[in-house]
N, C-alpha and C. Protein backbone atom coordinates (compact mmCIF):
# COMPACT_ATOMS: atom_id res chain seq x y z
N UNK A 1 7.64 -9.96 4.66
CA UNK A 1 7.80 -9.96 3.23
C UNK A 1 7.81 -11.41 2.74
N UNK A 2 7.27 -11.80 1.44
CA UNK A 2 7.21 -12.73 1.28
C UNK A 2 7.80 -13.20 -0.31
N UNK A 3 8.61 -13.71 -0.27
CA UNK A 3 8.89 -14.08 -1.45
C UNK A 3 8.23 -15.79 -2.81
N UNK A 4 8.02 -15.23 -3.92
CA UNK A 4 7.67 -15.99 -4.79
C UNK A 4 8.24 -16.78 -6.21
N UNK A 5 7.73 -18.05 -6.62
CA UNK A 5 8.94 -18.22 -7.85
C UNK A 5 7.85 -18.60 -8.55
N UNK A 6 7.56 -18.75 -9.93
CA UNK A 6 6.69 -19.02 -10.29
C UNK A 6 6.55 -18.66 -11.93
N UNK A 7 6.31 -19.45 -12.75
CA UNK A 7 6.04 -19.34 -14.03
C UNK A 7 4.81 -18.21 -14.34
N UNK A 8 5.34 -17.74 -15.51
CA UNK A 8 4.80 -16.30 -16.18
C UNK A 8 3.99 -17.19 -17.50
N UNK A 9 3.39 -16.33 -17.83
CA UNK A 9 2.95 -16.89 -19.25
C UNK A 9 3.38 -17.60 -20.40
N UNK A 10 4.81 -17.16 -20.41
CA UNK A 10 5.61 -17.29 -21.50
C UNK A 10 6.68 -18.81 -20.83
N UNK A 11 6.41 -19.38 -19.79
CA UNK A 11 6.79 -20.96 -19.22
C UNK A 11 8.12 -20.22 -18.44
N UNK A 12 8.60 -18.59 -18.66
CA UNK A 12 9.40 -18.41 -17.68
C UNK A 12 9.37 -18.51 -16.37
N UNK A 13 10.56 -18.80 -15.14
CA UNK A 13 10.49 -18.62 -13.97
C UNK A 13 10.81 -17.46 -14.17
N UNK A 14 10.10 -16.90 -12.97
CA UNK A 14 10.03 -15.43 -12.17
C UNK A 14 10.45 -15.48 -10.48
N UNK A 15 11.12 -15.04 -10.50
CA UNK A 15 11.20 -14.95 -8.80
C UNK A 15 11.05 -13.10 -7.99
N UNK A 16 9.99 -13.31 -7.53
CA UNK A 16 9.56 -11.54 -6.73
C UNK A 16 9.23 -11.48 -5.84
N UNK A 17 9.28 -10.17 -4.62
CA UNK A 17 8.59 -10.48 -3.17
C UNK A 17 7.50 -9.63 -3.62
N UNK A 18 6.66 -9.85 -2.41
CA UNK A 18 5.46 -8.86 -1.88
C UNK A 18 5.73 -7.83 -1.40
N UNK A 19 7.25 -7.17 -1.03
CA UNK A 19 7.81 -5.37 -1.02
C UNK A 19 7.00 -4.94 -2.53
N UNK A 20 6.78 -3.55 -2.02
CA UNK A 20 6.23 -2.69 -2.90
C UNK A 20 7.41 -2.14 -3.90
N UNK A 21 7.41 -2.05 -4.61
CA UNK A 21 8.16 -1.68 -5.80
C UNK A 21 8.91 -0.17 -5.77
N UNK A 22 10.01 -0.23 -5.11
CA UNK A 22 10.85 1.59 -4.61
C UNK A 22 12.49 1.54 -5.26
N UNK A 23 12.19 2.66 -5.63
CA UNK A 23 14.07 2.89 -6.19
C UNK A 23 14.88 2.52 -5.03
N UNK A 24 16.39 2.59 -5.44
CA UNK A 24 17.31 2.42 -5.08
C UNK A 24 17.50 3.64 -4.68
N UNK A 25 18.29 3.71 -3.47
CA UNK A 25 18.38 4.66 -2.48
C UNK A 25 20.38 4.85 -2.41
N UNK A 26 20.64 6.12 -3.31
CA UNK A 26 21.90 6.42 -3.24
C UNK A 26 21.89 7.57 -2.35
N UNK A 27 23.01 7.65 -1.54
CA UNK A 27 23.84 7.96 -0.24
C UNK A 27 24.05 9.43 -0.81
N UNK A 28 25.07 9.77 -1.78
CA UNK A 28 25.77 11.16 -2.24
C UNK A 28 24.47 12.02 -2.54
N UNK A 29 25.19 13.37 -2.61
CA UNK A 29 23.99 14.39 -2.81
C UNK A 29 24.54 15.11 -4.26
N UNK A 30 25.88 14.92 -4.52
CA UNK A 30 26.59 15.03 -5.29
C UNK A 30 25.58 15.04 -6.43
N UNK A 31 25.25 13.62 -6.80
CA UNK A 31 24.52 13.50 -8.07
C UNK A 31 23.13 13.49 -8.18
N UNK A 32 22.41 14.03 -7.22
CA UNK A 32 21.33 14.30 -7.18
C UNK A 32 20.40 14.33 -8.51
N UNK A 33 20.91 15.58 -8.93
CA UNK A 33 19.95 15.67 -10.08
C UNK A 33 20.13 14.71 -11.64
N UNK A 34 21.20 14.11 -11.36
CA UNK A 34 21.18 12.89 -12.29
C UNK A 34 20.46 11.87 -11.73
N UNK A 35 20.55 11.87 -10.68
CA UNK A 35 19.62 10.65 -9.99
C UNK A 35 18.46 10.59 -10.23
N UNK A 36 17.67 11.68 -9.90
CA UNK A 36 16.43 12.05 -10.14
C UNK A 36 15.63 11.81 -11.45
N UNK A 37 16.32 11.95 -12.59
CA UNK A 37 16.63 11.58 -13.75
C UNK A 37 16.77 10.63 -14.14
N UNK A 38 17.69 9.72 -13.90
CA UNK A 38 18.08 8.08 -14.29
C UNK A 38 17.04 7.02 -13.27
N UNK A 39 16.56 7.59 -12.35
CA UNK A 39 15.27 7.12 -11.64
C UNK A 39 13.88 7.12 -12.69
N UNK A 40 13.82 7.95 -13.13
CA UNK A 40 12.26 8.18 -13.95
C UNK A 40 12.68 7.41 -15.15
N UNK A 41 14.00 7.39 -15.96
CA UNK A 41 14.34 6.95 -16.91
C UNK A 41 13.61 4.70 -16.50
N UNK A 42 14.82 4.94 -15.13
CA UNK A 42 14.54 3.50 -14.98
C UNK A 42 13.11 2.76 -14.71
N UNK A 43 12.52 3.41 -14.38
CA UNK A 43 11.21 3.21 -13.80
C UNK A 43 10.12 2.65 -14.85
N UNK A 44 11.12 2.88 -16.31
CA UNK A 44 10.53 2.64 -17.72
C UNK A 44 10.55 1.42 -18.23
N UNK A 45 11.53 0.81 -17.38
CA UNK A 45 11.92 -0.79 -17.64
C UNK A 45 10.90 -1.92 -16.96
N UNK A 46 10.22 -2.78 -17.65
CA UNK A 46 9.15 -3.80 -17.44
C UNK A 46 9.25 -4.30 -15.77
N UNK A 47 8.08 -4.22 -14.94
CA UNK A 47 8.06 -4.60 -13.79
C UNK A 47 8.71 -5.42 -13.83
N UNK A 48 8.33 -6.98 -14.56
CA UNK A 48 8.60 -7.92 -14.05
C UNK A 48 10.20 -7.74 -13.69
N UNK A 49 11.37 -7.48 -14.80
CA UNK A 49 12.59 -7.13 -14.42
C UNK A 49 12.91 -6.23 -12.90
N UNK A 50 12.03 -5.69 -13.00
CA UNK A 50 12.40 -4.05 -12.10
C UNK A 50 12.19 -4.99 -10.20
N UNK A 51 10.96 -6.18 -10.45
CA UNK A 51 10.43 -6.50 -9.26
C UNK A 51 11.66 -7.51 -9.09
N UNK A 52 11.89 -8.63 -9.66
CA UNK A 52 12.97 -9.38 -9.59
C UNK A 52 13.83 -8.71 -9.21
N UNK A 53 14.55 -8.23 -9.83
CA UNK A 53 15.83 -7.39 -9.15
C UNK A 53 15.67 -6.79 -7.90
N UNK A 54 14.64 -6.34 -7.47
CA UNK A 54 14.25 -6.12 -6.11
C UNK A 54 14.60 -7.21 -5.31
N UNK A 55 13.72 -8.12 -5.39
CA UNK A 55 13.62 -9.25 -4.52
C UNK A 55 14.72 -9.76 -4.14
N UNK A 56 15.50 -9.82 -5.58
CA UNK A 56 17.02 -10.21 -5.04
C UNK A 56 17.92 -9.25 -4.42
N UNK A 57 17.47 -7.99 -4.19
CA UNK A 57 18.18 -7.27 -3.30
C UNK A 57 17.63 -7.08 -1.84
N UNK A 58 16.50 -7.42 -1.81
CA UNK A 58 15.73 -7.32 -0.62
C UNK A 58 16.25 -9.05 0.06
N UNK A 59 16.75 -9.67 -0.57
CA UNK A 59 17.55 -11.08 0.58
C UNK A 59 18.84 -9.86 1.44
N UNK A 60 19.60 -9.00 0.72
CA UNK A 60 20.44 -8.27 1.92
C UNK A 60 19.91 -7.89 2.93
N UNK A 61 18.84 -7.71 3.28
CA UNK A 61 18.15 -7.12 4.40
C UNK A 61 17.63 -8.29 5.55
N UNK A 62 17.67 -9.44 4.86
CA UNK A 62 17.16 -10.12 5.68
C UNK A 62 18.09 -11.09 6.32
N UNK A 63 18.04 -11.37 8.03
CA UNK A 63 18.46 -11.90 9.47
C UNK A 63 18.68 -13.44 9.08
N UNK A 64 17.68 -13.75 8.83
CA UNK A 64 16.97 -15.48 9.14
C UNK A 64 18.01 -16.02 8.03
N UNK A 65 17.89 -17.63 8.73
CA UNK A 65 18.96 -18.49 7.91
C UNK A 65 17.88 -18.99 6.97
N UNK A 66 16.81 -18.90 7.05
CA UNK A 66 16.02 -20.14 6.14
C UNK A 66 14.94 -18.79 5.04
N UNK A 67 14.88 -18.68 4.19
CA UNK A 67 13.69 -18.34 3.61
C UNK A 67 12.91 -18.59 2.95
N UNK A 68 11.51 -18.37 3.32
CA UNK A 68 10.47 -19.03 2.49
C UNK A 68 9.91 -18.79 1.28
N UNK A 69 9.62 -19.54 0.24
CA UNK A 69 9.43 -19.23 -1.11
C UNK A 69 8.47 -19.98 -1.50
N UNK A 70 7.11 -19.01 -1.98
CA UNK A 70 5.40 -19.62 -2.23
C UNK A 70 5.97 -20.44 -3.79
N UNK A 71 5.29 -21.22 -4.21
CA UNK A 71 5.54 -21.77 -5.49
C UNK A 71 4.56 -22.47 -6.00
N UNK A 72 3.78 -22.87 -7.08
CA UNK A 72 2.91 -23.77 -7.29
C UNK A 72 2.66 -25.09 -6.76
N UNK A 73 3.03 -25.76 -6.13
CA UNK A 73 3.00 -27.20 -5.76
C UNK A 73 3.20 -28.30 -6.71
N UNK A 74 3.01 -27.87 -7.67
CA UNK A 74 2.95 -28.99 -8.93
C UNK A 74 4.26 -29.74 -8.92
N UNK A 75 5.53 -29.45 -8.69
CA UNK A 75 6.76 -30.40 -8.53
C UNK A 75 7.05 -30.91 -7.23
N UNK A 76 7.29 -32.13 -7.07
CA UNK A 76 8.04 -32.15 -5.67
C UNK A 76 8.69 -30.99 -5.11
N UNK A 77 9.59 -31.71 -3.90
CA UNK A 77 9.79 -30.54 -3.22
C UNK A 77 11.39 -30.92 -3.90
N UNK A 78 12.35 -32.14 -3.71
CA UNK A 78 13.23 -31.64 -4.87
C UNK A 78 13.48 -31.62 -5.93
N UNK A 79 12.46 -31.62 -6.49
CA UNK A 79 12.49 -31.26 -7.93
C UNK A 79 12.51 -29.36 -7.83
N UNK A 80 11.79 -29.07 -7.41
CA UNK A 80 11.63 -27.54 -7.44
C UNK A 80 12.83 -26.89 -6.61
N UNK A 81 13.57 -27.35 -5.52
CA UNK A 81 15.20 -27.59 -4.81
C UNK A 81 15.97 -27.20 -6.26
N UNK A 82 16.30 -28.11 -7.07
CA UNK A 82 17.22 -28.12 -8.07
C UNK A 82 16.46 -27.34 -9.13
N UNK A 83 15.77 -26.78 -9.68
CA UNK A 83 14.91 -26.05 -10.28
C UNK A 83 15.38 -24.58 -10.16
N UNK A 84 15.11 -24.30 -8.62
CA UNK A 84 15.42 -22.87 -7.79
C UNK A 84 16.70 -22.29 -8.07
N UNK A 85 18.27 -23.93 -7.93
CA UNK A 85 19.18 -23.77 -7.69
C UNK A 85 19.54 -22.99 -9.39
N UNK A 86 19.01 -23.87 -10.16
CA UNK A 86 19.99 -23.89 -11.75
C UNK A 86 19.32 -22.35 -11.68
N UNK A 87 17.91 -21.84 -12.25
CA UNK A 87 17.23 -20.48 -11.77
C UNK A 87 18.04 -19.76 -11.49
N UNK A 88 18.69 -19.78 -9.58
CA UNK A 88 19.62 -19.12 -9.16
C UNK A 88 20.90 -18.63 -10.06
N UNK A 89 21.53 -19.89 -10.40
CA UNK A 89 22.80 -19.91 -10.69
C UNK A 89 22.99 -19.00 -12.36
N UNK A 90 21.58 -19.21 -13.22
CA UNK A 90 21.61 -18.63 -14.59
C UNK A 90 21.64 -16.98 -14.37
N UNK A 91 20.72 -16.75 -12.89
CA UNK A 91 20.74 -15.24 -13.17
C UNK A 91 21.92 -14.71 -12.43
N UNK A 92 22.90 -15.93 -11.78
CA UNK A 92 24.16 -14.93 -11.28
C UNK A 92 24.76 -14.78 -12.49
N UNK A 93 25.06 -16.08 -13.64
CA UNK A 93 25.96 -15.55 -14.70
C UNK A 93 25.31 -14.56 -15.38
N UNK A 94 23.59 -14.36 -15.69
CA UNK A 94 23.54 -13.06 -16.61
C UNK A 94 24.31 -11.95 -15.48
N UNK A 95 23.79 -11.92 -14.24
CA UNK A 95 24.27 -10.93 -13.87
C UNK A 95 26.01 -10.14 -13.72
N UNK A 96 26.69 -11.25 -14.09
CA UNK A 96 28.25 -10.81 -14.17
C UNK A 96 28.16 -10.52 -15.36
N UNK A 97 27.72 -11.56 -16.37
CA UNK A 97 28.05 -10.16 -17.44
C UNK A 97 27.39 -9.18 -18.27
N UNK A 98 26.23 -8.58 -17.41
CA UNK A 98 25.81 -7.60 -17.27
C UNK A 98 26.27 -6.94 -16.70
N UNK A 99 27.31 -6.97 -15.84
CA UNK A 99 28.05 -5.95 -14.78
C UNK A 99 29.28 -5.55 -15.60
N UNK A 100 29.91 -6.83 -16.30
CA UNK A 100 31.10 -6.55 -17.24
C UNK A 100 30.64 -5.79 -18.43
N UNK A 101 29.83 -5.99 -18.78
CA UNK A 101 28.91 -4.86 -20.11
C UNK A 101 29.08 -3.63 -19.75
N UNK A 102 28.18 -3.90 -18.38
CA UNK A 102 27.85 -1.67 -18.04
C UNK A 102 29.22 -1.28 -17.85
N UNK A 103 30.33 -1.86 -17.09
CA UNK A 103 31.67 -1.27 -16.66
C UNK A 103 32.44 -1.29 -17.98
N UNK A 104 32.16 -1.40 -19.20
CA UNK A 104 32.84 -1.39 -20.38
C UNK A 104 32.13 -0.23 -20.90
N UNK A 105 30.92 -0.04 -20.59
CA UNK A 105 30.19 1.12 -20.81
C UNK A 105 30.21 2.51 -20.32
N UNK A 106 30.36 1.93 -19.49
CA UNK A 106 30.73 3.45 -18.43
C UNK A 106 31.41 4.57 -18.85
N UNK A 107 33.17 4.06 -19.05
CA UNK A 107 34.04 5.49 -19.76
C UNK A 107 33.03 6.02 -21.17
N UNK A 108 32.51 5.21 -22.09
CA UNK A 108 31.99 5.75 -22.87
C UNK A 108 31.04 6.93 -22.55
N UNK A 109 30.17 6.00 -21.90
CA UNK A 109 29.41 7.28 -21.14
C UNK A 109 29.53 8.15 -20.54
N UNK A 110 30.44 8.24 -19.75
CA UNK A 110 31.27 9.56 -19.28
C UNK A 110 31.82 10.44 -20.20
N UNK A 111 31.84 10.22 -21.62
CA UNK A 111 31.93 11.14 -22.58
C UNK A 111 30.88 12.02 -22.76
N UNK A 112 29.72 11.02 -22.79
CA UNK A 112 28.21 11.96 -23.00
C UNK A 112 28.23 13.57 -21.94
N UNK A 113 29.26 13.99 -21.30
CA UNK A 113 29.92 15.04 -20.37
C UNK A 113 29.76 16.04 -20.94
N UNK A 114 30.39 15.84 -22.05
CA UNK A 114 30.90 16.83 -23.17
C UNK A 114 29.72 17.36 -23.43
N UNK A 115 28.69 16.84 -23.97
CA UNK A 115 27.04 17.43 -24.16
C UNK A 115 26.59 18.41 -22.97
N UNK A 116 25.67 19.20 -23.22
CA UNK A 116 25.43 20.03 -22.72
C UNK A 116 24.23 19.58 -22.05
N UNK A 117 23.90 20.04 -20.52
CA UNK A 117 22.72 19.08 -19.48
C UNK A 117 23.63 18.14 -19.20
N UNK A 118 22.03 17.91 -18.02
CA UNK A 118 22.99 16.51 -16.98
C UNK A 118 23.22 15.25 -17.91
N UNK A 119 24.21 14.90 -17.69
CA UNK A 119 24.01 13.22 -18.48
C UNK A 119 23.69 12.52 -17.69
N UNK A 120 22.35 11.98 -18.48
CA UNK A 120 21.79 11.36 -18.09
C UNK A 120 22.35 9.55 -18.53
N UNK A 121 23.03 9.55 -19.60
CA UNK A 121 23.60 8.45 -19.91
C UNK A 121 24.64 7.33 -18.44
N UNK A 122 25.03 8.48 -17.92
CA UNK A 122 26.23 7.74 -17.02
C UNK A 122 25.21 7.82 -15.90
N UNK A 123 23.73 8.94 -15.47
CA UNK A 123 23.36 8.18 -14.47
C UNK A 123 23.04 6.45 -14.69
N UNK A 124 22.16 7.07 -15.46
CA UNK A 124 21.42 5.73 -15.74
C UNK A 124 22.02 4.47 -15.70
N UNK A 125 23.57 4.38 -16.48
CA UNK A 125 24.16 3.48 -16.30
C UNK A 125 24.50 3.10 -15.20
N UNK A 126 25.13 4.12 -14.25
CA UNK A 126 25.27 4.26 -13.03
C UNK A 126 24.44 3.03 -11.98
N UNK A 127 23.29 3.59 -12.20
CA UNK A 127 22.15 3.07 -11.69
C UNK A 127 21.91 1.87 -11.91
N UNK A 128 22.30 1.51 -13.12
CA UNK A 128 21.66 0.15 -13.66
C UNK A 128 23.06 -0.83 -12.61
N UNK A 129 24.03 -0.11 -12.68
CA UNK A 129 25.03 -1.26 -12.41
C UNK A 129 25.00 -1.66 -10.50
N UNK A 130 24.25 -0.22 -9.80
CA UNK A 130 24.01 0.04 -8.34
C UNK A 130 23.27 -1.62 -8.48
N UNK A 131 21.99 -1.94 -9.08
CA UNK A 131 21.04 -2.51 -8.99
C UNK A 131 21.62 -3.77 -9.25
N UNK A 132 22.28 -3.91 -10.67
CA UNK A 132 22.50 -5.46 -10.32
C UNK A 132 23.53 -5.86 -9.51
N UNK A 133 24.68 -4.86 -9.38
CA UNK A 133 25.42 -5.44 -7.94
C UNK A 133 24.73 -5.47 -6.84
N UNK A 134 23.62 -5.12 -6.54
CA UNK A 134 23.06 -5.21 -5.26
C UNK A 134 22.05 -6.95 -5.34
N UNK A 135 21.67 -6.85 -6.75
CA UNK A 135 21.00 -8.30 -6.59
C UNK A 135 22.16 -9.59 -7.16
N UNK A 136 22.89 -9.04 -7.53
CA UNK A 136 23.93 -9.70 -7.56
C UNK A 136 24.63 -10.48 -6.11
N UNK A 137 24.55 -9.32 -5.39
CA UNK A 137 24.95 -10.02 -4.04
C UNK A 137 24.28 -11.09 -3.15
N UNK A 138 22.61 -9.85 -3.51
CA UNK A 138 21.55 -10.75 -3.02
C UNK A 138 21.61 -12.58 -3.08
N UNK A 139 21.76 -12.54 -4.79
CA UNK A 139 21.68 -13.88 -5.15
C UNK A 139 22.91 -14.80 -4.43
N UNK A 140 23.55 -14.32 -4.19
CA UNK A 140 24.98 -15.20 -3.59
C UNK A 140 24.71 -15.17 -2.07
N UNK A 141 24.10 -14.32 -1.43
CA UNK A 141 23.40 -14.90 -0.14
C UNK A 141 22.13 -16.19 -0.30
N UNK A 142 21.31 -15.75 -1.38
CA UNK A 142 20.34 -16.69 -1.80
C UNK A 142 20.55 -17.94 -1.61
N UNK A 143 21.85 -18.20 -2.14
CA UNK A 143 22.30 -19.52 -2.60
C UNK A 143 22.86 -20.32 -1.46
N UNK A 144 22.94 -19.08 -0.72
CA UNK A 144 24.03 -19.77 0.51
C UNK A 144 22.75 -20.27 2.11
N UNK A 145 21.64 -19.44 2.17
CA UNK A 145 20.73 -19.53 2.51
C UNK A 145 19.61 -20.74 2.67
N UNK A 146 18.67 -21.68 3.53
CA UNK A 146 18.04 -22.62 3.51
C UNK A 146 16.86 -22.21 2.93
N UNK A 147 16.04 -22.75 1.93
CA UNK A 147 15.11 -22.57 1.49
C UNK A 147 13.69 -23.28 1.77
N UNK A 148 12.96 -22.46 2.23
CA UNK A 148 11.63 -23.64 2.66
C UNK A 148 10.42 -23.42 1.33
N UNK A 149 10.21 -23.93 0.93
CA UNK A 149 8.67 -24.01 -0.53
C UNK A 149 7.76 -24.30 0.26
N UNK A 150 7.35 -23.05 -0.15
CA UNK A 150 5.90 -23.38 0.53
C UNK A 150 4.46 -23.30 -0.75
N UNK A 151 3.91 -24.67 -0.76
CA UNK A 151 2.93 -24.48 -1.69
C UNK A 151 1.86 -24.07 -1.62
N UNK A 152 1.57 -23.04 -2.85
CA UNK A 152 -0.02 -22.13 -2.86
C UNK A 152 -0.84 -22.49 -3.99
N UNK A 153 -2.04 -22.75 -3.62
CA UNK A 153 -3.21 -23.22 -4.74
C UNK A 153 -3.32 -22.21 -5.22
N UNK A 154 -3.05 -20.99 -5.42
CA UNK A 154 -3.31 -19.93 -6.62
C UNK A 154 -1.94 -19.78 -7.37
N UNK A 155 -1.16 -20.09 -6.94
CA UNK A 155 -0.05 -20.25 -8.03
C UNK A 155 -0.25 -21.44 -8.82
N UNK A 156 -0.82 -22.37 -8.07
CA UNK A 156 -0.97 -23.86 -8.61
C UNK A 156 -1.79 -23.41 -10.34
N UNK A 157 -3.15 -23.22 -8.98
CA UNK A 157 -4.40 -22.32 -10.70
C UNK A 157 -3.78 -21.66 -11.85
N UNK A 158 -2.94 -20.68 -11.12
CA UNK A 158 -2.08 -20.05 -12.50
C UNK A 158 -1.61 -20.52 -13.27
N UNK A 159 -0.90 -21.17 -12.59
CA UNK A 159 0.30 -22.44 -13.94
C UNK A 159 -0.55 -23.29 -14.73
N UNK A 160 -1.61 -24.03 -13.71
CA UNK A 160 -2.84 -24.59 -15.01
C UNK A 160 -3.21 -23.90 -15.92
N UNK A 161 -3.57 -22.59 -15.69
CA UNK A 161 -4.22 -22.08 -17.03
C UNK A 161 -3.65 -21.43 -17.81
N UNK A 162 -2.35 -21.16 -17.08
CA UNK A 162 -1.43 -20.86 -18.36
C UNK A 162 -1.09 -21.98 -19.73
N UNK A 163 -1.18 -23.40 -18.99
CA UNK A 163 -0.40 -24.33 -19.37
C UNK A 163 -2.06 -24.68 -20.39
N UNK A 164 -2.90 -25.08 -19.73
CA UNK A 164 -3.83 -25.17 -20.58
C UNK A 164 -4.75 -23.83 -21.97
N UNK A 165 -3.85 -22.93 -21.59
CA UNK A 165 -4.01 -21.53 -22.49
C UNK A 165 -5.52 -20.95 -22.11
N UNK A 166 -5.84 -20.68 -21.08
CA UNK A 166 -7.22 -20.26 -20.87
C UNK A 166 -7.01 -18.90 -20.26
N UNK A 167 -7.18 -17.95 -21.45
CA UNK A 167 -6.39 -16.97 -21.04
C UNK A 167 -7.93 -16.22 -20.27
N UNK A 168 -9.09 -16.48 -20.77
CA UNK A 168 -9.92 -15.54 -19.97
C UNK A 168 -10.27 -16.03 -18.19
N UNK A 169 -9.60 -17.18 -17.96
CA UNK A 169 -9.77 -17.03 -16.97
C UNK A 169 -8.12 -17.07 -16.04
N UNK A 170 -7.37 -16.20 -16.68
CA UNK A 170 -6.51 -15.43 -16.08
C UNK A 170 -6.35 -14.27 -14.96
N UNK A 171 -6.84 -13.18 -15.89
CA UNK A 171 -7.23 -12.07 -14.88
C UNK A 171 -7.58 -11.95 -13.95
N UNK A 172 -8.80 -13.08 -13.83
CA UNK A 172 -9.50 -13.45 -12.39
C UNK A 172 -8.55 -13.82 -11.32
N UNK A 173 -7.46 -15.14 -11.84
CA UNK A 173 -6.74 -15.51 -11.20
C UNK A 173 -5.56 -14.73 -10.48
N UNK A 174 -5.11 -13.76 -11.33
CA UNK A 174 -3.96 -12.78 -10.96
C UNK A 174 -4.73 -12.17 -9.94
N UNK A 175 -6.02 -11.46 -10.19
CA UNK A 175 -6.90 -10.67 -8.73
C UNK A 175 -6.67 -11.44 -7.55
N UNK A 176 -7.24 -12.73 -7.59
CA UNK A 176 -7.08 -13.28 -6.42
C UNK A 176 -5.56 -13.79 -5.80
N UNK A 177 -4.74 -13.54 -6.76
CA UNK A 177 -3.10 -13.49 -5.92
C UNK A 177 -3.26 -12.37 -5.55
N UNK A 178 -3.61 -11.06 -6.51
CA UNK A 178 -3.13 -9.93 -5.85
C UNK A 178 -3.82 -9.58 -4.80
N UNK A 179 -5.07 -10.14 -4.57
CA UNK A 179 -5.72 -9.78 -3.01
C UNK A 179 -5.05 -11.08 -2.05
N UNK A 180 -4.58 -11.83 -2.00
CA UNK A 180 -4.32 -13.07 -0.80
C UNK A 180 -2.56 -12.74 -0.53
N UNK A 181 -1.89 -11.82 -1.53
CA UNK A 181 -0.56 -11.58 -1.32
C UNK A 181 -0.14 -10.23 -1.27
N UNK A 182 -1.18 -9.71 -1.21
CA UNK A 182 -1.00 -8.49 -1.78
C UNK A 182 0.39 -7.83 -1.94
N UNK A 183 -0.22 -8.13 -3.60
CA UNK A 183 1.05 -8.03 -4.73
C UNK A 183 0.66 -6.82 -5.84
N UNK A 184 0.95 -5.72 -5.61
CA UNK A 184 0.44 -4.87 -6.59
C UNK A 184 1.10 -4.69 -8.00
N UNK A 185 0.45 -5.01 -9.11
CA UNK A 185 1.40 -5.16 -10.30
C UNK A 185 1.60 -6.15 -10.73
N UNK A 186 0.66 -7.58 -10.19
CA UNK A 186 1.18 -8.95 -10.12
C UNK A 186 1.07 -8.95 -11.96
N UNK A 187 -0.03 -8.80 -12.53
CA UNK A 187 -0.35 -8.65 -13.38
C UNK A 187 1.07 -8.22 -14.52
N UNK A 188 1.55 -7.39 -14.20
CA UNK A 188 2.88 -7.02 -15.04
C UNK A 188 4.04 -7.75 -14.58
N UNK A 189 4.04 -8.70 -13.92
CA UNK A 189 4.97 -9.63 -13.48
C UNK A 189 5.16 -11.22 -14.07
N UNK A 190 3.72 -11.89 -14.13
CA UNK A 190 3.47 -12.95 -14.58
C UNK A 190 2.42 -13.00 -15.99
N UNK A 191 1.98 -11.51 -16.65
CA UNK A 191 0.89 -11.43 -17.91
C UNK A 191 1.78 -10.76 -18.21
N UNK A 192 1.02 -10.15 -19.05
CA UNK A 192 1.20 -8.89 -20.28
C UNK A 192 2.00 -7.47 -19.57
């Protein structure tokens, strides 16, 4: 698996692996059919979010002390070091209080009970909060973790023509990440 950081159109960093894009995998059978449910619901939310949050949950899985991360080349190597770190550190604070949000949310939603059908409100929330505590954690291994940059001339290309606004020869460029990384969806990650 390979992980990436890399500016989107809009001058954001993005950070995503090359894992294919799969729900979260809850244990109980209990809530099944809310699951099932707050799964299709979630599945509605913009790759790029949906892949990130992956990625940062897919560092729990992984052994190795060092991991490697493709990036444009265009910055030094610590410049893009301290780049990665602040990156890191902004999406642990969204992510706490996004966690303090949904858990303020929750009893509410556990009202939605009262309605008749599954509530789907408290899966979903449910779900949402499974996900960022899981990349939540991710990221705090992230941080703790050695990082190697490794630079790619098609990320490089990308960032040029973003930066120079040449948007028709975009598409081309996303193809050829998505065939050399194969990255399916790259397109909804770093475009439109």
């Amino acid at each position: 698996m390979k992980f990436f950081f890399s500016r989107d159109y809009k001058y954001k960093h993005r950070y995503f692996s090359s894992a294919p894009l799969s729900p979260t995998q809850l244990k109980t059978t209990r809530w099944k059919k809310i699951w099932e449910v707050a799964k299709k619901k979630l599945m509605l939310l913009p790759q790029r979010i949906l892949r990130q949050e992956q990625a940062f949950g897919n560092i729990l899985k992984r052994k190795e002390k060092k991991i490697q991360v493709f990036y444009s080349g265009r910055l030094k190597e610590k410049r893009i070091k301290i780049k990665f770190y602040f990156f890191l550190q902004k999406q642990r604070t969204k992510h706490v209080f996004l966690l303090i949000g949904e858990t303020i949310l929750l009893p509410i939603s556990g009202l939605a009970a009262l309605l008749p059908g599954p509530n789907v409100f408290f899966g979903v929330l449910a779900l949402l909060m499974i996900i960022h505590w899981q990349a939540l954690k991710g990221i705090n291994r992230l941080l703790k973790k050695e990082h190697e940059f490794i630079p790619s001339l098609l990320l490089e290309e990308w960032e040029q023509a973003v930066e120079s606004k040449k948007e028709e020869e975009l598409p081309g460029i996303l193809e050829k990440i998505k065939k050399e990384y194969n990255l399916d969806n790259i397109h909804k990650i770093l475009w439109k």
